[in-house]
Protein backbone atom coordinates (compact mmCIF):
# COMPACT_ATOMS: atom_id res chain seq x y z
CA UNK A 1 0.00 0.00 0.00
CA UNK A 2 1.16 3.45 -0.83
CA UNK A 3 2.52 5.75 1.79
CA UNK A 4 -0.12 8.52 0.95
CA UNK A 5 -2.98 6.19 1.14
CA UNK A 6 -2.05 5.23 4.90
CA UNK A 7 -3.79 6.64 7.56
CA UNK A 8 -2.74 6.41 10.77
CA UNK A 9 -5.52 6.11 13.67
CA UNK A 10 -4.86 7.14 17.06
CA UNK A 11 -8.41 7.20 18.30
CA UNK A 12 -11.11 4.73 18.73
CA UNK A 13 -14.81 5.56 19.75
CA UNK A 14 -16.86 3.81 20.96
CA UNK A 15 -20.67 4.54 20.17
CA UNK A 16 -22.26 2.14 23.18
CA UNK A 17 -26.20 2.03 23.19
CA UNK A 18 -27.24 4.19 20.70
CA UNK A 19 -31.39 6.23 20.99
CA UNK A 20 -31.97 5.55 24.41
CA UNK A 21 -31.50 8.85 25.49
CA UNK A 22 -35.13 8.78 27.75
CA UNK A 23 -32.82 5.82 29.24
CA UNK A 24 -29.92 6.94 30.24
CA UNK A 25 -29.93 7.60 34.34
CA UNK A 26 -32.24 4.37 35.04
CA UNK A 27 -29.75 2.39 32.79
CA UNK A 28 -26.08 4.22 34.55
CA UNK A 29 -27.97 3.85 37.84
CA UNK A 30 -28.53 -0.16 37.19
CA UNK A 31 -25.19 -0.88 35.62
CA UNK A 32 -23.43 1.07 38.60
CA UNK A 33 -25.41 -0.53 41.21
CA UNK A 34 -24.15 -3.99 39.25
CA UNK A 35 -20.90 -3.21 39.33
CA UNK A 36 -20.57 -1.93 42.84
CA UNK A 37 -22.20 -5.22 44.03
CA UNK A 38 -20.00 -7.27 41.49
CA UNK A 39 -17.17 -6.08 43.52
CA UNK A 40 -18.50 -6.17 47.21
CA UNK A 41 -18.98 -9.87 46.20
CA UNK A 42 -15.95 -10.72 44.73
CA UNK A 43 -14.06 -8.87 47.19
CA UNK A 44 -15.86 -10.59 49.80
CA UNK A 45 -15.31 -14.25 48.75
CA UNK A 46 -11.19 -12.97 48.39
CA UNK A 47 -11.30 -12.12 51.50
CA UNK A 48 -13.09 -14.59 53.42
CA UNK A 49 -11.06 -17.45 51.35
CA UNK A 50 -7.85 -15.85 52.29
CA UNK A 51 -8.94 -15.81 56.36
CA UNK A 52 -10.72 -18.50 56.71
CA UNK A 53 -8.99 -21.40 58.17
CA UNK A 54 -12.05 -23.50 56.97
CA UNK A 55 -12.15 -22.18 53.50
CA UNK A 56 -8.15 -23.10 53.14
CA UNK A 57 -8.84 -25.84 50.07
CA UNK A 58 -8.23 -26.50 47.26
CA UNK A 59 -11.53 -25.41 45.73
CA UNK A 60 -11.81 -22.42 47.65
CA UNK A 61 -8.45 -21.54 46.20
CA UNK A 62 -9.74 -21.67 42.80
CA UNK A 63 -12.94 -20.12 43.78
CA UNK A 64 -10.82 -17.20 45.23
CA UNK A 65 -8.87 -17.04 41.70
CA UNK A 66 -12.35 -17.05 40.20
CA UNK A 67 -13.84 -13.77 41.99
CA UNK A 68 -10.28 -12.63 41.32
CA UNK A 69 -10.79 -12.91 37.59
CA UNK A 70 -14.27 -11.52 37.32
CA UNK A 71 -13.34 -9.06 39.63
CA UNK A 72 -11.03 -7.87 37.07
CA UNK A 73 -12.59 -8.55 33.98
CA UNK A 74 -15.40 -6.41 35.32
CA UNK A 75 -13.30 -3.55 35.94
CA UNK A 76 -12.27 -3.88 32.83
CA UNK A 77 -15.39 -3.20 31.01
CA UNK A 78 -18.26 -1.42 33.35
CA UNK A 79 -16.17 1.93 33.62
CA UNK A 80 -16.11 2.44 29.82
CA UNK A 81 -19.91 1.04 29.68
CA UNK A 82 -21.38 3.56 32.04
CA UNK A 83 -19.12 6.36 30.19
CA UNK A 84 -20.88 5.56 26.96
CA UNK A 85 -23.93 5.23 28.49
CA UNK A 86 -23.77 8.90 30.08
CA UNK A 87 -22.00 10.52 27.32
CA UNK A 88 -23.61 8.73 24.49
CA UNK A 89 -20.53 7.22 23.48
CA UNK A 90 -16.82 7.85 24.91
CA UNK A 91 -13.52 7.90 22.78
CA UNK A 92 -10.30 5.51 23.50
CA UNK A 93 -7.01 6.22 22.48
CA UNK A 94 -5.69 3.25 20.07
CA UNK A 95 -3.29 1.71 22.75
CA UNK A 96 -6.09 2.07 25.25
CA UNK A 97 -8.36 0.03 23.09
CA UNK A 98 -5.63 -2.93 22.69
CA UNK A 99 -4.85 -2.65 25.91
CA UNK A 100 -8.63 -3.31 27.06
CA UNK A 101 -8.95 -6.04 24.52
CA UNK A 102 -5.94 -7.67 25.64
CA UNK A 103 -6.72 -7.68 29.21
CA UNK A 104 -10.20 -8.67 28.43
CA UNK A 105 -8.91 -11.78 26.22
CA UNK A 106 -6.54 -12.40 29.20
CA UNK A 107 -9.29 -12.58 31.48
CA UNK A 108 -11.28 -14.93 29.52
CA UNK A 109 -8.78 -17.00 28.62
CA UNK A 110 -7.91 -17.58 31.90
CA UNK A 111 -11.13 -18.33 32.97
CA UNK A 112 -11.91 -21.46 30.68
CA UNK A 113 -8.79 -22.86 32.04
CA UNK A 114 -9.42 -21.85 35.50
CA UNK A 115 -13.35 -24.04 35.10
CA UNK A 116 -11.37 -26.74 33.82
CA UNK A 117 -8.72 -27.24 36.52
CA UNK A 118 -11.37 -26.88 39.26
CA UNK A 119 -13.53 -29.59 37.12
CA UNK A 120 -10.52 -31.61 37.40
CA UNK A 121 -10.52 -31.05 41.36
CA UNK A 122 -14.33 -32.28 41.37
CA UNK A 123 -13.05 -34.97 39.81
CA UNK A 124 -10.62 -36.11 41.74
CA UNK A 125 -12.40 -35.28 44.96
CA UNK A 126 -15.25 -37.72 44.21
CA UNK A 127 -13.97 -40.26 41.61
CA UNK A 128 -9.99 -41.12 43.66
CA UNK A 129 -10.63 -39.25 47.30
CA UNK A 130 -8.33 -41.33 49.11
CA UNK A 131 -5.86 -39.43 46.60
CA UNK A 132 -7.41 -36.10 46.86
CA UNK A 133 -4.59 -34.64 49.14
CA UNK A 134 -1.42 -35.70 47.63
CA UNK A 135 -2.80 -34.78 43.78
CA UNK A 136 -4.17 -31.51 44.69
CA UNK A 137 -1.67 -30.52 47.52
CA UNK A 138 -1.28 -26.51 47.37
CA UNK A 139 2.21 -26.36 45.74
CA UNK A 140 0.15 -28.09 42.75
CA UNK A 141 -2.59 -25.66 43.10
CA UNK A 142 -0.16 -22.57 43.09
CA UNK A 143 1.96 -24.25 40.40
CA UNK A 144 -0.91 -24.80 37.83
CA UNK A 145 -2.39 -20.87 38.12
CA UNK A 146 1.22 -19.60 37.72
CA UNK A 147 1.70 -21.82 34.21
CA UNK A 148 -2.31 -20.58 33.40
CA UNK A 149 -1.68 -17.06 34.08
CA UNK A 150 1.68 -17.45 32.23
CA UNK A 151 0.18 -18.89 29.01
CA UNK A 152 -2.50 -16.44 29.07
CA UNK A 153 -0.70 -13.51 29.49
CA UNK A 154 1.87 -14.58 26.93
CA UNK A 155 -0.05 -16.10 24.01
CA UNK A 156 -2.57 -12.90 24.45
CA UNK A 157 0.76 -10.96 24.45
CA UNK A 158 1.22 -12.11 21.04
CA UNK A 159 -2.43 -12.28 19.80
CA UNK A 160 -2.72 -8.37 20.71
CA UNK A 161 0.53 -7.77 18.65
CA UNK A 162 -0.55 -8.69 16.05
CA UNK A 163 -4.04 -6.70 16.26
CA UNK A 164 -2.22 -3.91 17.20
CA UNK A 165 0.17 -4.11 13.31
CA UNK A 166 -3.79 -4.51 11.76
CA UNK A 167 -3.94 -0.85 9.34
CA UNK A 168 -7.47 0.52 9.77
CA UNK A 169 -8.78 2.80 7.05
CA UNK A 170 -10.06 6.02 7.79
CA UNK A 171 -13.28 4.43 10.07
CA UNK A 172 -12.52 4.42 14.06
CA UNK A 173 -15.85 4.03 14.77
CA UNK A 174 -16.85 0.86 16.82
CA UNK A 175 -20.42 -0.06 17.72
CA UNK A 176 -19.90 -1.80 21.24
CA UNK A 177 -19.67 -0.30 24.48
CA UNK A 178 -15.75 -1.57 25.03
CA UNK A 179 -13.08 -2.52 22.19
CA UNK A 180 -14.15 -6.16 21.20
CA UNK A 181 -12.11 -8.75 18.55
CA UNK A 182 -14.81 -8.63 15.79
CA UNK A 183 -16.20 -5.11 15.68
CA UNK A 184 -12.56 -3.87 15.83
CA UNK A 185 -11.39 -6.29 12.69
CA UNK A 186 -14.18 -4.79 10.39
CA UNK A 187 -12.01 -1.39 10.75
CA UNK A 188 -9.36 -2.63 9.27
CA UNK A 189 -8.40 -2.63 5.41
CA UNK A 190 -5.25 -5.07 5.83
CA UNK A 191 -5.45 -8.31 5.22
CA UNK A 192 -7.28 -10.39 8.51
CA UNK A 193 -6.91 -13.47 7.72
CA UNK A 194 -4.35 -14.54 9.79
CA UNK A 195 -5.42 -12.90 13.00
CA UNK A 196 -8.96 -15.15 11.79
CA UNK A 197 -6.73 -17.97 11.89
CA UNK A 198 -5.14 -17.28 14.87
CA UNK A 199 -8.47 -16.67 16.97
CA UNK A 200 -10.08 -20.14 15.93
CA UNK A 201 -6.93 -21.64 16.82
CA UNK A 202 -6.81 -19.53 20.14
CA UNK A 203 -10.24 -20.65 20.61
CA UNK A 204 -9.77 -24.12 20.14
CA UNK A 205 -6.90 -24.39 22.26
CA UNK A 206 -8.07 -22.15 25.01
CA UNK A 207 -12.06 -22.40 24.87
CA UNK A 208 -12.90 -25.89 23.16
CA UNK A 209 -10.21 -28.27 24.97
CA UNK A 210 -11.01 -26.84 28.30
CA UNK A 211 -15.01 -27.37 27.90
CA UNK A 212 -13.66 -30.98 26.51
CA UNK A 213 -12.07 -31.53 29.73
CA UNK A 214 -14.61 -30.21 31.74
CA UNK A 215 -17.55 -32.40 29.70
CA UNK A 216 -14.97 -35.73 30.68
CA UNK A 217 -14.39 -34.91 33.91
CA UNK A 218 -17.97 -34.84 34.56
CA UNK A 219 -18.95 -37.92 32.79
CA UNK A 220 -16.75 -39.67 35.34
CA UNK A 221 -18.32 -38.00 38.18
CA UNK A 222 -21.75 -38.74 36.97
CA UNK A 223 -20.71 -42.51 36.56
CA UNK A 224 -19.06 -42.45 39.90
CA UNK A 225 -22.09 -40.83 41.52
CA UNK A 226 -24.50 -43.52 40.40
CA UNK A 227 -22.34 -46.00 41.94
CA UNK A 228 -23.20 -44.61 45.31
CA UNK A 229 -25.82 -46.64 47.07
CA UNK A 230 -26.63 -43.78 49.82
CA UNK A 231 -29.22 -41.63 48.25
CA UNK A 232 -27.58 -38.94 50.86
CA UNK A 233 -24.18 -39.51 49.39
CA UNK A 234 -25.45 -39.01 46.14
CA UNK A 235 -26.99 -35.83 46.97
CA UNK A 236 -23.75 -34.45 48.62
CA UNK A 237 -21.65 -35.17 46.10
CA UNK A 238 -23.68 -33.64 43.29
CA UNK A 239 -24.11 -30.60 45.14
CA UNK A 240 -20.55 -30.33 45.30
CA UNK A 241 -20.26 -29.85 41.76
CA UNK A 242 -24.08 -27.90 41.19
CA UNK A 243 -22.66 -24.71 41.35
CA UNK A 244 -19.79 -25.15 39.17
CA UNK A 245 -21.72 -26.52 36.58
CA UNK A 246 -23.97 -23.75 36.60
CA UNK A 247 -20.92 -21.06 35.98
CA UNK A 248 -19.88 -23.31 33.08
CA UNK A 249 -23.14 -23.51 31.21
CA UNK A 250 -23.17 -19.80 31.92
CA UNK A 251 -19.85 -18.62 30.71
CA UNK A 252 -19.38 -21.12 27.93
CA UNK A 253 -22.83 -20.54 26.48
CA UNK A 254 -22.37 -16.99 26.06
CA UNK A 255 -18.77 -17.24 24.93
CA UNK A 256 -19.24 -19.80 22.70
CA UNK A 257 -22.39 -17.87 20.95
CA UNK A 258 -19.80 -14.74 20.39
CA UNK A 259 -16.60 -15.98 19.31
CA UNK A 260 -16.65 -19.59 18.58
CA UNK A 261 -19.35 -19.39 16.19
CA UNK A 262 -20.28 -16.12 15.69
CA UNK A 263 -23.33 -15.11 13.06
CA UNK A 264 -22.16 -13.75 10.00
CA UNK A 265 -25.16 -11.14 9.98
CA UNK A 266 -25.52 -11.44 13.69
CA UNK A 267 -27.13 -8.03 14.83
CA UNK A 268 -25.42 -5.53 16.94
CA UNK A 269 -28.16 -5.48 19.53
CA UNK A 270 -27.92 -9.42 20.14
CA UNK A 271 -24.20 -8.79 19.83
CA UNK A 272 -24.30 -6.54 23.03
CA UNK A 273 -26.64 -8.16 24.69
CA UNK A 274 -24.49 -11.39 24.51
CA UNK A 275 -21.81 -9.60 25.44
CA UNK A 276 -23.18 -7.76 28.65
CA UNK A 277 -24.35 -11.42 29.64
CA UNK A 278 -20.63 -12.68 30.38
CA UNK A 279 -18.71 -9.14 30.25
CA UNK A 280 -21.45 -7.59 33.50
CA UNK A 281 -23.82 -10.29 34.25
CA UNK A 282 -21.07 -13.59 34.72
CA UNK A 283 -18.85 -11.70 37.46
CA UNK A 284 -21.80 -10.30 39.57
CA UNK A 285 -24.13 -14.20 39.51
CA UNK A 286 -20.93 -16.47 39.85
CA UNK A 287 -20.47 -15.53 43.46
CA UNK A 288 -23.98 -15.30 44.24
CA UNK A 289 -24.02 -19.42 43.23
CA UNK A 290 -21.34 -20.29 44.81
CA UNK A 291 -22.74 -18.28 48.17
CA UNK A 292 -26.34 -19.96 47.71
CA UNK A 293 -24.56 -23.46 47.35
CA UNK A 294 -21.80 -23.86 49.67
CA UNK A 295 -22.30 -24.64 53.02
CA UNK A 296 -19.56 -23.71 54.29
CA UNK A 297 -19.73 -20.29 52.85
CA UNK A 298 -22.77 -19.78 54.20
CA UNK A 299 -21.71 -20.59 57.90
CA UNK A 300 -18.84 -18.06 57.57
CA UNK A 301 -21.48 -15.28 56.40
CA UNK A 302 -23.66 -16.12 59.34
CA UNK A 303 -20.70 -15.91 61.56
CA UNK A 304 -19.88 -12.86 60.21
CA UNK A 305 -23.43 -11.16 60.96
CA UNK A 306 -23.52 -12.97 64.42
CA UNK A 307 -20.07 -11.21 65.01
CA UNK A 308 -21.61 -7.70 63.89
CA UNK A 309 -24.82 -7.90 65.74
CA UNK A 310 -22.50 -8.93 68.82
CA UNK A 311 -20.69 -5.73 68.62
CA UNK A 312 -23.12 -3.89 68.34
CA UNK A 313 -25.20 -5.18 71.26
């Protein structure tokens, strides 16, 4: 391409939800009530995880990396969705829209390995328990977030870079309410092909093998479940893994619907939607399951408002 026919973008903006200007209080009010309790939550489980003697497991560590992630990933993305909302749109600076997309991918990433590994720990727990301790001691558990967060960060390291060489032509105009893969490649006038390539292969490596492993793992705890005689047993050990299988079919659905197979003439409104379903909605119900299904979770909130109502008495 010839030099004059280059143009250089340093701006992105972003145009959000467009015409719902008779909407815009009631929908910043909801979206910054949802974030504000998406953090208290996540926060909450952090903490408790991290000073709870009880809570010191192995799936209470991943459960802590978990509210960590959404935590993170919601951070990410409400800010810049309640700054369209209220100014009809906001503008990012070209960095600052990698930069979000590559901490977003990072986040996601992580995730579907994150849902595997702790599908493997169900596993484990209720298919070999009398190995339980010595397979998922906490030097494993450490070791196998360091090598996910170090694959993420890399291979989404690399995946940015080469969004970030993509030429856009004269259009900077995105409309999403944050800088996502497929509304940013329709900018572009180079040739996408490769960065295509490189997000089905991203996706099968990172989103398909996980949900593989997690669909195993829980064919062997459904076959080792019906081996239990105790219709109390039975009931204990699926409830174990309830609430996990709830944040998969949550997470993955939406995901899957956006970037794995994603509708050629898809609409922009179902687009958002599907995207404010694991982007806002994901980080502030994930903690809420795991809260209405954990027992133990539960006793360390009541102790916590027995404590309170103590002091103040």
């Amino acid at each position: 391409m010839n030099e004059k026919n280059q143009t250089w973008v340093t701006e992105i903006v972003l145009l959000g939800f467009q015409n719902l200007h008779n909407f815009k209080v009631p929908l910043f009010s909801l979206f910054l009530l949802i974030y504000i309790l998406t953090v208290w939550e996540n926060v909450l489980i952090i903490v408790l995880v991290a000073f709870s003697r009880n809570l010191h497991s192995p799936m209470y560590f991943f459960l802590q990396q978990l509210s960590l992630t959404d935590l993170l990933e919601s951070s990410n993305i409400v800010p810049i969705l309640l700054q369209t909302i209220i100014d009809d749109g906001t503008t990012l600076s070209f960095v600052g829209c990698i930069t979000q997309m590559y901490f977003l991918g990072s986040f996601e990433v992580f995730e579907c390995l994150l849902l595997a590994v702790m599908a493997y720990d169900r596993y484990v727990a209720i298919c070999i328990p009398l190995r339980y301790t010595s397979i998922m001691s906490h030097r494993v558990c450490a070791q196998v977030i360091s090598i996910s967060w170090l694959v993420t960060l890399t291979s989404e390291a690399i995946f940015a870079n080469m969004i970030g060489s993509l030429q856009l032509c004269n259009r900077n105009t995105v409309d999403h309410f944050f800088c996502d893969l497929f509304p940013f490649l329709e900018l572009s006038c180079s040739d996408t092909f490769s960065v295509q390539m490189d997000t089905v292969l991203l996706c099968v490596f990172v989103v398909l093998s996980p949900f593989i492993l997690i669909s195993v793992s829980y064919m062997c705890i459904a076959h080792a479940i019906l081996k239990i005689v105790s219709h109390t047993g039975r009931q204990k050990a699926f409830s174990t893994c309830s609430s996990h299988l709830a944040v998969v079919s949550m997470f993955y659905g939406t995901l899957i619907s956006v970037y794995v197979v994603p509708p050629r003439k898809q609409s922009h409104t179902i687009s958002k939607v599907l995207s404010l379903l694991y982007t806002v909605g994901t980080p502030l119900i994930n903690p809420l399951i795991y809260c209405w299904r954990s027992t133990d979770l539960k006793e360390m909130l009541k102790k916590i408002k027995t404590n309170k109502l103590c002091n103040i008495d």
